[in-house]
C-alpha atoms as a PDB file:
ATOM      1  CA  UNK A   1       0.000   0.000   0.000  1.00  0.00           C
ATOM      2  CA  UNK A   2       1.145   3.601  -0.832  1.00  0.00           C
ATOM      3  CA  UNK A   3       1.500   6.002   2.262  1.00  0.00           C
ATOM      4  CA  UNK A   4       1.708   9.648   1.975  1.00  0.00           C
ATOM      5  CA  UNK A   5       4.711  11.133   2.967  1.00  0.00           C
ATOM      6  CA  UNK A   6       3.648  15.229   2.404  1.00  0.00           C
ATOM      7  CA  UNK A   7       0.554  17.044   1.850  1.00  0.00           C
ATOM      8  CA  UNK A   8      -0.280  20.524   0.953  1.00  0.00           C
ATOM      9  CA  UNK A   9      -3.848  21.907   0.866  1.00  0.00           C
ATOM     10  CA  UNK A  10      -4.588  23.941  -2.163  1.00  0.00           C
ATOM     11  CA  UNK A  11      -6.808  26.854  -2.250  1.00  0.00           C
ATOM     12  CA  UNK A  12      -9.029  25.860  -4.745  1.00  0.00           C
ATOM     13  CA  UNK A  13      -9.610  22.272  -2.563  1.00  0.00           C
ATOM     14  CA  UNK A  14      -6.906  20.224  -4.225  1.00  0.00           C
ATOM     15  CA  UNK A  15      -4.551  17.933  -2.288  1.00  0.00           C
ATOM     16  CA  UNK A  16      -0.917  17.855  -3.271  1.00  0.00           C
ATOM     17  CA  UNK A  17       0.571  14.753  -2.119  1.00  0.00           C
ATOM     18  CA  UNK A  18       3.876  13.115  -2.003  1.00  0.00           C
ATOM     19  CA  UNK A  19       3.458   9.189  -1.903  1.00  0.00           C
ATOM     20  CA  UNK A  20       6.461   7.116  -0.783  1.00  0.00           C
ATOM     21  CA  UNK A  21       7.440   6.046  -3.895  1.00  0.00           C
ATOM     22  CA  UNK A  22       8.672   9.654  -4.473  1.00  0.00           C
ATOM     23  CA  UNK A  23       5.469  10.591  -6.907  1.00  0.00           C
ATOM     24  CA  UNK A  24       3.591  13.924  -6.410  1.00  0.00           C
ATOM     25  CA  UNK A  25      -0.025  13.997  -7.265  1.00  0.00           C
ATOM     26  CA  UNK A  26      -2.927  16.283  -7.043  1.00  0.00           C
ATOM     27  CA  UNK A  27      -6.155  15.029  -5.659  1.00  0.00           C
ATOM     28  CA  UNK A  28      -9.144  17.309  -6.607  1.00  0.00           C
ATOM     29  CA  UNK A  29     -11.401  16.971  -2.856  1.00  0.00           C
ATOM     30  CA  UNK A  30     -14.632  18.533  -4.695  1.00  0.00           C
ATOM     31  CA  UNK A  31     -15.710  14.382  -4.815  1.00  0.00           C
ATOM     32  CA  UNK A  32     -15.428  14.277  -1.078  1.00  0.00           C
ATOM     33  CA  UNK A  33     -18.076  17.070  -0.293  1.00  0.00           C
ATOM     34  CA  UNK A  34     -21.321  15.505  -0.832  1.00  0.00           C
ATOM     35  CA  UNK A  35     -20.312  12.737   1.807  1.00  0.00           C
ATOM     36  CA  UNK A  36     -21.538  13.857   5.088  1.00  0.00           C
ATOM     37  CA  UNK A  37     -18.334  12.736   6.359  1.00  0.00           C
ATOM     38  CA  UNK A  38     -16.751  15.391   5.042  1.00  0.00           C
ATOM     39  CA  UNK A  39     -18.535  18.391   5.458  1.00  0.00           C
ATOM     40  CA  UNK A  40     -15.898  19.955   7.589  1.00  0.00           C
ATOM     41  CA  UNK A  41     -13.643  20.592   5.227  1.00  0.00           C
ATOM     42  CA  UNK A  42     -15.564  22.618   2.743  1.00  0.00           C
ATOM     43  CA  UNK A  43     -14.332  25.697   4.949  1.00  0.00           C
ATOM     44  CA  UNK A  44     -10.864  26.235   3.307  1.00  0.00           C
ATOM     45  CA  UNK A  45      -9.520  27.611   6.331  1.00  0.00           C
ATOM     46  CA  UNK A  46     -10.440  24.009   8.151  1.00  0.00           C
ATOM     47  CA  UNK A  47      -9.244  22.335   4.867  1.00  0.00           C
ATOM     48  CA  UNK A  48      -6.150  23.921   5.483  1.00  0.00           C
ATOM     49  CA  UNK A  49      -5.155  22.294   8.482  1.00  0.00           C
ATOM     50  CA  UNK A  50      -4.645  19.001   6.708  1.00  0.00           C
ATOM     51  CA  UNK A  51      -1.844  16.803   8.052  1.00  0.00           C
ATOM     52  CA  UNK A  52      -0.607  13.548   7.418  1.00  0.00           C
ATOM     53  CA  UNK A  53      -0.603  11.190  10.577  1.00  0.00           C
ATOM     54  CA  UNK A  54       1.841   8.121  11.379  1.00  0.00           C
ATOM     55  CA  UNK A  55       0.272   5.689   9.265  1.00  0.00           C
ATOM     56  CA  UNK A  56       0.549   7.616   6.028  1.00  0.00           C
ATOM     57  CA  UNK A  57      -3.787   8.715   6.047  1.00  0.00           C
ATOM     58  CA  UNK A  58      -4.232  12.381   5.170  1.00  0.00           C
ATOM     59  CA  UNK A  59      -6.301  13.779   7.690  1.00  0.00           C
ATOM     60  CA  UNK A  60      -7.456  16.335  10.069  1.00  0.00           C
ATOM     61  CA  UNK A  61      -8.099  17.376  13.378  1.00  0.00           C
ATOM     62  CA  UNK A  62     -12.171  15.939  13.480  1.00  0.00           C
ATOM     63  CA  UNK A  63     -10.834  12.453  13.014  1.00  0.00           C
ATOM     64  CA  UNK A  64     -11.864  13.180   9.187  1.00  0.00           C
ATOM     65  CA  UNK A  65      -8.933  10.974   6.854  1.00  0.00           C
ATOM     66  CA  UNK A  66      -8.811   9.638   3.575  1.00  0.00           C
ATOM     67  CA  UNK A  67      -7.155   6.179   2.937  1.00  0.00           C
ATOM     68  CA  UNK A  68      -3.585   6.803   0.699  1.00  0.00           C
ATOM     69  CA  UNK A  69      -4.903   4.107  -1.482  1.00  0.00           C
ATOM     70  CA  UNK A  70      -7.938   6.245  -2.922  1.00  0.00           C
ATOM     71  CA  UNK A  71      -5.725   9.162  -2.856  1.00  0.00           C
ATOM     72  CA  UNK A  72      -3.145   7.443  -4.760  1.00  0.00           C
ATOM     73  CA  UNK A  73      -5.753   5.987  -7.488  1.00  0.00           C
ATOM     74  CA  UNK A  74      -7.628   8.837  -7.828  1.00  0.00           C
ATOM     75  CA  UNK A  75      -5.771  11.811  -8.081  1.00  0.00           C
ATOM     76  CA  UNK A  76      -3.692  12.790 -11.351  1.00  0.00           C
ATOM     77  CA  UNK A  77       0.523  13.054 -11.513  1.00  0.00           C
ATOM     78  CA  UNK A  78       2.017  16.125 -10.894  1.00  0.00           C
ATOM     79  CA  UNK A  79       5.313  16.635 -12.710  1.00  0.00           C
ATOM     80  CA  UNK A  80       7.957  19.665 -11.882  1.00  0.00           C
ATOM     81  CA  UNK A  81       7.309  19.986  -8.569  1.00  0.00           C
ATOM     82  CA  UNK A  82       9.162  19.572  -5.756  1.00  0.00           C
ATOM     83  CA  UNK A  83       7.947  20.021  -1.942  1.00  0.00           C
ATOM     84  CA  UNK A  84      10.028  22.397   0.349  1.00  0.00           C
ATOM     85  CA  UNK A  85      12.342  20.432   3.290  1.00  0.00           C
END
């Protein structure tokens, strides 16, 4: 299974994501918002506060995550970018 390594919330509600194998991708989170689950983060300053916990998940403060293997399927390759250390 893919883990994320880095995350960086977007402020047009896009994930970008580094994945342990090194690959950056963009995951668009405008599919997430008509689960109830998510609801939280469709205030960008909440969406924002995105982190990426010990397990590799995405996810913020509510207990709200998203498994790296949906992220990893479903979000597009990002190329010429490179996340600050």
């Amino acid at each position: 299974m893919h883990r994320v390594k880095q995350v960086k919330a977007m402020n047009n509600y896009l994930l970008l994501l580094k994945f342990d194998t090194n690959e950056v991708k963009i995951f668009n989170c405008f599919e997430l918002f008509s689960d109830p689950l998510f609801s939280q983060i469709k205030n960008i300053e909440y969406f924002k506060t995105v982190r990426v916990d010990d397990m590799g998940f995405v996810c913020w403060d509510d207990a709200t995550d998203i498994d790296p293997f949906q992220l990893y399927e479903n979000s597009e390759p990002v190329t010429n970018f490179t996340f600050a250390s």
